[in-house]
N, C-alpha and C. Protein backbone atom coordinates (compact mmCIF):
# COMPACT_ATOMS: atom_id res chain seq x y z
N UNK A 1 77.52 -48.27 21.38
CA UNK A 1 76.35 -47.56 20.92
C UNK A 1 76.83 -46.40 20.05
N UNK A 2 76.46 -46.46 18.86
CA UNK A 2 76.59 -45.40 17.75
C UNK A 2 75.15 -44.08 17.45
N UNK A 3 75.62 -43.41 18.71
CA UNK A 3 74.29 -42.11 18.41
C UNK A 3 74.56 -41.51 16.90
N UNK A 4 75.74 -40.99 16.73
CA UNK A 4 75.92 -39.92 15.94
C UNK A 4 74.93 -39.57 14.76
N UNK A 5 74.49 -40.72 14.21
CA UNK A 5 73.54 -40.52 12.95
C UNK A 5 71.92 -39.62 13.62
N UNK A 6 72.28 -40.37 14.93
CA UNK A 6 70.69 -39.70 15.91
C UNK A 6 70.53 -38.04 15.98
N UNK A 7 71.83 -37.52 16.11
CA UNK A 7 71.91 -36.65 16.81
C UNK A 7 72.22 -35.52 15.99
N UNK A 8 72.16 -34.63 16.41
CA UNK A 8 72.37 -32.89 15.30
C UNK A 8 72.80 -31.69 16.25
N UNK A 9 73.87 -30.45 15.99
CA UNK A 9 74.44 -29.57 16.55
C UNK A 9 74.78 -30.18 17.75
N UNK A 10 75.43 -29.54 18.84
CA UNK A 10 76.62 -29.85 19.89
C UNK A 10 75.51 -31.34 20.79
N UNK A 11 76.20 -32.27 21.44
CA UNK A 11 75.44 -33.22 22.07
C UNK A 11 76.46 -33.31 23.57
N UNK A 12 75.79 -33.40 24.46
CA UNK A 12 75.65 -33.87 25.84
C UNK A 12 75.20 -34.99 26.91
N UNK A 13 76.34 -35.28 27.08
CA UNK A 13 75.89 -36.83 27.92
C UNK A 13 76.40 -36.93 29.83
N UNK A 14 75.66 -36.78 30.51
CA UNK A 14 75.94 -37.31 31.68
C UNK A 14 75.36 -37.99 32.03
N UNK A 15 76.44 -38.91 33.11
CA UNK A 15 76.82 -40.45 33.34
C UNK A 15 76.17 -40.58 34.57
N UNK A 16 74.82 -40.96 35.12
CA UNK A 16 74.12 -40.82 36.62
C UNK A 16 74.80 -42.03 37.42
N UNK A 17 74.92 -42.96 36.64
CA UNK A 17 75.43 -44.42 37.21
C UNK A 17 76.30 -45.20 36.34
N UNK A 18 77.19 -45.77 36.79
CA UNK A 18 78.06 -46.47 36.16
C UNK A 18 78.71 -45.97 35.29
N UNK A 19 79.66 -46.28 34.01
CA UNK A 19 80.40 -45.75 33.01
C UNK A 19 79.95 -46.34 31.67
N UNK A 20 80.61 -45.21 30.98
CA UNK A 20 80.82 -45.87 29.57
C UNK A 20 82.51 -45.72 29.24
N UNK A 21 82.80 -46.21 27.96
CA UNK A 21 84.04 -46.49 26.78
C UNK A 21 84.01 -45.90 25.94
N UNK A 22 84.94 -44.55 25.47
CA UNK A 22 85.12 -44.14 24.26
C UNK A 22 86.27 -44.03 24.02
N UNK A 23 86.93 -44.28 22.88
CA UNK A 23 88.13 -43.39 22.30
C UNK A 23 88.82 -44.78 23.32
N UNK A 24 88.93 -45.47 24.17
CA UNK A 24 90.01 -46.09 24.94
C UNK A 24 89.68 -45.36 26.50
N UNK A 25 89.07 -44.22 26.98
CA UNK A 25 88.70 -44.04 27.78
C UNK A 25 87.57 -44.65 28.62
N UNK A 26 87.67 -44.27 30.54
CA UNK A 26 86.62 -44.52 30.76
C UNK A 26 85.81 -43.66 31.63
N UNK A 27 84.67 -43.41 31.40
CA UNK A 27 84.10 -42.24 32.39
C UNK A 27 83.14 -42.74 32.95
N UNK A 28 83.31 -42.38 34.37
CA UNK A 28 82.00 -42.77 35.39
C UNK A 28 81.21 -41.44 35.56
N UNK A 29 80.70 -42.08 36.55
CA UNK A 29 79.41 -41.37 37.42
C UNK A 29 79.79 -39.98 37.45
N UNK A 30 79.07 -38.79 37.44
CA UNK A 30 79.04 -37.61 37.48
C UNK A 30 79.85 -36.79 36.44
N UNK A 31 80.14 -37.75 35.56
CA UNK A 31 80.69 -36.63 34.73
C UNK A 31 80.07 -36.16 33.36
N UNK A 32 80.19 -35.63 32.34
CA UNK A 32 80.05 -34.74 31.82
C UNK A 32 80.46 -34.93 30.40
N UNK A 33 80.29 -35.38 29.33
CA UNK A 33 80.91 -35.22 27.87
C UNK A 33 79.91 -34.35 27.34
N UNK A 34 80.60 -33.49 26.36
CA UNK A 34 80.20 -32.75 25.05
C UNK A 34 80.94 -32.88 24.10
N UNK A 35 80.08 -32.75 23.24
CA UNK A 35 80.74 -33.08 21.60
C UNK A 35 80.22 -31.95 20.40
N UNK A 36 80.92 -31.16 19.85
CA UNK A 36 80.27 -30.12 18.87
C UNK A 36 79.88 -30.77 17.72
N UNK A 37 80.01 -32.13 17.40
CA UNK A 37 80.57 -32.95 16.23
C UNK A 37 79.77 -34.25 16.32
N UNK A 38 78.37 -34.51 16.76
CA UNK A 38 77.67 -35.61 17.22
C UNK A 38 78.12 -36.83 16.04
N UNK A 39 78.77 -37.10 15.02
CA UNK A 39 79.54 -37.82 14.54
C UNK A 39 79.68 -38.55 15.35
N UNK A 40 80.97 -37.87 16.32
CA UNK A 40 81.74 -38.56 17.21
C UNK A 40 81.15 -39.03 18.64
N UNK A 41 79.73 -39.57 18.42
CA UNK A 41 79.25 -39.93 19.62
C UNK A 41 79.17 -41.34 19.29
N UNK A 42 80.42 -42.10 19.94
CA UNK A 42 80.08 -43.41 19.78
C UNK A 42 81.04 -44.08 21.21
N UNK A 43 79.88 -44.26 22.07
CA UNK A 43 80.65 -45.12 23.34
C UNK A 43 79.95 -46.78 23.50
N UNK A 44 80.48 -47.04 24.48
CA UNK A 44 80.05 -48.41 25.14
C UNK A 44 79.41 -48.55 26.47
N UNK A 45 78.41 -48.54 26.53
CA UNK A 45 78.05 -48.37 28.08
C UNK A 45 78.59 -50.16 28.71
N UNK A 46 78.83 -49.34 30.22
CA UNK A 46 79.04 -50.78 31.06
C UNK A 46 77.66 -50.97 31.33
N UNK A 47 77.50 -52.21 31.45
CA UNK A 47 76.39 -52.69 31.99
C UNK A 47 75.57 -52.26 33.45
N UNK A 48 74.46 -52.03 33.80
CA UNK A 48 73.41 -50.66 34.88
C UNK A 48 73.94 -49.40 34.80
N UNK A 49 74.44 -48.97 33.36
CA UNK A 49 74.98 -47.76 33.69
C UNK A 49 73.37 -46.59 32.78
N UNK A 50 73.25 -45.72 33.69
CA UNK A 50 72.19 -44.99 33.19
C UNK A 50 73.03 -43.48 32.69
N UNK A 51 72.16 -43.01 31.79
CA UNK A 51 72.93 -41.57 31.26
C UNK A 51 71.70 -40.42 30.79
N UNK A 52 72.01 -39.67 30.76
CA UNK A 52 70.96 -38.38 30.48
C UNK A 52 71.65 -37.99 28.95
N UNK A 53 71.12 -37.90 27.51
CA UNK A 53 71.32 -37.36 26.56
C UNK A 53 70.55 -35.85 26.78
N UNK A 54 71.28 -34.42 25.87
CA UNK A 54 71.16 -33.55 25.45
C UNK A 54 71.73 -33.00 24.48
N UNK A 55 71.12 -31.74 23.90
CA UNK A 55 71.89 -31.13 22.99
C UNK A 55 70.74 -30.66 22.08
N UNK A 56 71.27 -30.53 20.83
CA UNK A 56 70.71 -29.56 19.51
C UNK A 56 71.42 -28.52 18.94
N UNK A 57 70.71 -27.53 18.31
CA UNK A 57 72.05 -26.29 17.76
C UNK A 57 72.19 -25.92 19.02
N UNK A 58 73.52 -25.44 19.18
CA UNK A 58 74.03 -24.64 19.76
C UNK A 58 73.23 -22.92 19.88
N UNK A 59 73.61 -22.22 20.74
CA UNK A 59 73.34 -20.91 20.46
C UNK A 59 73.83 -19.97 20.00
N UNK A 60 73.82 -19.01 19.46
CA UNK A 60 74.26 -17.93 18.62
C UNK A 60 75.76 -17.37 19.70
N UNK A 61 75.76 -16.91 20.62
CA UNK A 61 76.73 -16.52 21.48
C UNK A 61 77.46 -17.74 22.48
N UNK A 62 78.81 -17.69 22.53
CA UNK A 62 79.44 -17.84 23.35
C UNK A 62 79.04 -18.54 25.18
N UNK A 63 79.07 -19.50 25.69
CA UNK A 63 78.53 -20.02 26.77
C UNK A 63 79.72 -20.03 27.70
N UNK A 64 79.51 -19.81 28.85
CA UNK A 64 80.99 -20.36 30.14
C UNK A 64 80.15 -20.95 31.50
N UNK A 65 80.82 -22.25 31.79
CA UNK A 65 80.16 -23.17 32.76
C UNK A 65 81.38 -22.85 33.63
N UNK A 66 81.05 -22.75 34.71
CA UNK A 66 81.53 -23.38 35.95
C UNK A 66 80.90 -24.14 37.40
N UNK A 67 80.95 -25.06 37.70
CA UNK A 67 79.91 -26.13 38.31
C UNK A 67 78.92 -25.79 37.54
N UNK A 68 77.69 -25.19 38.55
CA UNK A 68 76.04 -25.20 38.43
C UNK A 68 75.75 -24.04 37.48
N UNK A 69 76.92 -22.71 37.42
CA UNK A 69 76.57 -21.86 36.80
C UNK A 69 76.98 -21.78 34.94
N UNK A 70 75.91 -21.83 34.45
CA UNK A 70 75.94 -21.18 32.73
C UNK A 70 75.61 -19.66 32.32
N UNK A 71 76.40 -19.08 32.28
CA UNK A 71 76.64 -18.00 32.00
C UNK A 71 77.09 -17.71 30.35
N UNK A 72 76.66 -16.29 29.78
CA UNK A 72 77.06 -15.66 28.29
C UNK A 72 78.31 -14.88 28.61
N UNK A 73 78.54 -14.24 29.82
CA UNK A 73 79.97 -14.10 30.34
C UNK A 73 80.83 -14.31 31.58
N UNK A 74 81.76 -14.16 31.39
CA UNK A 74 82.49 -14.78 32.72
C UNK A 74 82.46 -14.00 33.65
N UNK A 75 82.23 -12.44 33.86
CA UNK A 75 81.69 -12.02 34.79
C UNK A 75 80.54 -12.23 35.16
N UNK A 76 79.65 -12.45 34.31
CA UNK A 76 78.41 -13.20 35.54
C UNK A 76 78.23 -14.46 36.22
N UNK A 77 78.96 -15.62 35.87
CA UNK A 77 79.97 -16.89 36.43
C UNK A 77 80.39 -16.20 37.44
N UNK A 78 81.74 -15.29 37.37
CA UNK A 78 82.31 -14.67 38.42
C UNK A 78 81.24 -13.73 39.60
N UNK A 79 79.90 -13.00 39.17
CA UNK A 79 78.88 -12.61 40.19
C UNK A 79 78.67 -13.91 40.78
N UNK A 80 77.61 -14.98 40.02
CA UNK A 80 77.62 -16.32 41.02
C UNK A 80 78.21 -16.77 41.58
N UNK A 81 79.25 -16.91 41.42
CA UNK A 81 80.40 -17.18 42.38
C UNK A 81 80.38 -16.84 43.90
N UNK A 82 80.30 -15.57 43.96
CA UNK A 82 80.17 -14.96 45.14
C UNK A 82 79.47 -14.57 45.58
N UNK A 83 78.80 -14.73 44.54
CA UNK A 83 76.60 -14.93 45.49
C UNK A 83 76.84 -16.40 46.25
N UNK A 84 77.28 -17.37 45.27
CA UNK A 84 77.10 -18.73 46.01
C UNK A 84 78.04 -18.95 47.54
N UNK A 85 79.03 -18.33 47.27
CA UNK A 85 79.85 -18.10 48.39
C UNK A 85 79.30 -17.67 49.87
N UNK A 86 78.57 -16.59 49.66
CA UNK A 86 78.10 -15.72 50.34
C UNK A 86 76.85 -15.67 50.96
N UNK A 87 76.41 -17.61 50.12
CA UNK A 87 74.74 -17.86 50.59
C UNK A 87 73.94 -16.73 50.35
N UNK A 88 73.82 -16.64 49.21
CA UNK A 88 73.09 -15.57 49.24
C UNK A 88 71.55 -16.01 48.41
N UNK A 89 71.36 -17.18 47.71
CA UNK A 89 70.84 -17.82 46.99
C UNK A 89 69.78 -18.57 47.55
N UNK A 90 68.39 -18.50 47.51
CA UNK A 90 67.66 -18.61 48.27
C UNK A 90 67.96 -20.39 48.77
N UNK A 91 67.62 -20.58 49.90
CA UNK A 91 67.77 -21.95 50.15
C UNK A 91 66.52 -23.46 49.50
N UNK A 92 66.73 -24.38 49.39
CA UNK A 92 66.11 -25.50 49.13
C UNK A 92 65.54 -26.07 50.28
N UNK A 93 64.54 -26.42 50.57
CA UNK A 93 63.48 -27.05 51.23
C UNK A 93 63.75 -28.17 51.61
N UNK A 94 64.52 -28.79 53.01
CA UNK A 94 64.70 -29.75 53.69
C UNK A 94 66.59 -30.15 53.23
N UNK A 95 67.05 -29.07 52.65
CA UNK A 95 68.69 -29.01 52.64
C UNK A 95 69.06 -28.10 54.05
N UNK A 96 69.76 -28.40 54.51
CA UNK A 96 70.70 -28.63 56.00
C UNK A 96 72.06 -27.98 55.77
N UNK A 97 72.90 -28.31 54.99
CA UNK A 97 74.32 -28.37 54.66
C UNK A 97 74.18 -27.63 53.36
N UNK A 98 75.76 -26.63 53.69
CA UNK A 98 75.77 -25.59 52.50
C UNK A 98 76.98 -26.87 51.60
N UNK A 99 76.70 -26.45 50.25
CA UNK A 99 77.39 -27.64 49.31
C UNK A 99 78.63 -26.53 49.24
N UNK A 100 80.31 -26.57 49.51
CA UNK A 100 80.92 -25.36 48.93
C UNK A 100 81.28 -25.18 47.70
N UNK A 101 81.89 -24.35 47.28
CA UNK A 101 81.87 -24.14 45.56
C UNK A 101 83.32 -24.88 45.01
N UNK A 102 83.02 -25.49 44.34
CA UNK A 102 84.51 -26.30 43.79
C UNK A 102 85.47 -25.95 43.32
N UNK A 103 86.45 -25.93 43.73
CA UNK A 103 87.89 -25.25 43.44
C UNK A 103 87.88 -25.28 42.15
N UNK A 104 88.19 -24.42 41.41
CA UNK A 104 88.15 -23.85 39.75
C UNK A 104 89.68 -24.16 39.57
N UNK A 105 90.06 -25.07 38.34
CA UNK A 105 91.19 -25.69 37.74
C UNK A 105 91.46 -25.16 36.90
């Protein structure tokens, strides 16, 4: 599948089920591609594989992800952090189990 002509400023794809093929790679379930360059959006989905497209221009400033949090700086990433740590974040309605925060690579 050749998006790139579809698509305009940075693009986003996560993988809910199954994988796709790009470049010689392969990416499954839960992960995550971005591309600043929607050109270069050209994969192969495996077959029942479902995906979520996003994107458009970009924003004027600078972005930093870590898991759930998008932040304009890394100290406020770094506040969530230890809000999330610390449960401090109001809870979800029929969640049981605290999710912990994923070791940062």
């Amino acid at each position: 599948m050749d998006l790139g002509t579809a698509l305009f400023g940075e693009a986003g794809l996560y993988i809910l089920q199954g994988g796709i093929i790009s470049d010689g790679h392969r990416f499954g379930p839960k992960q995550i591609l971005v591309s600043t360059q929607p050109s270069l959006c050209t994969f192969t989905l495996e077959p029942g594989t479902s995906v979520y497209l996003f994107g458009g221009e970009p924003f004027p400033e600078e972005r930093f992800i870590h898991w759930n949090f998008v932040a304009t700086s890394k100290d406020r990433i770094e506040a969530a952090r230890q809000r999330w740590m610390a449960q401090e974040f109001p809870k979800i309605e029929g969640e049981t189990e605290f999710v912990p925060l994923p070791i940062m690579r």
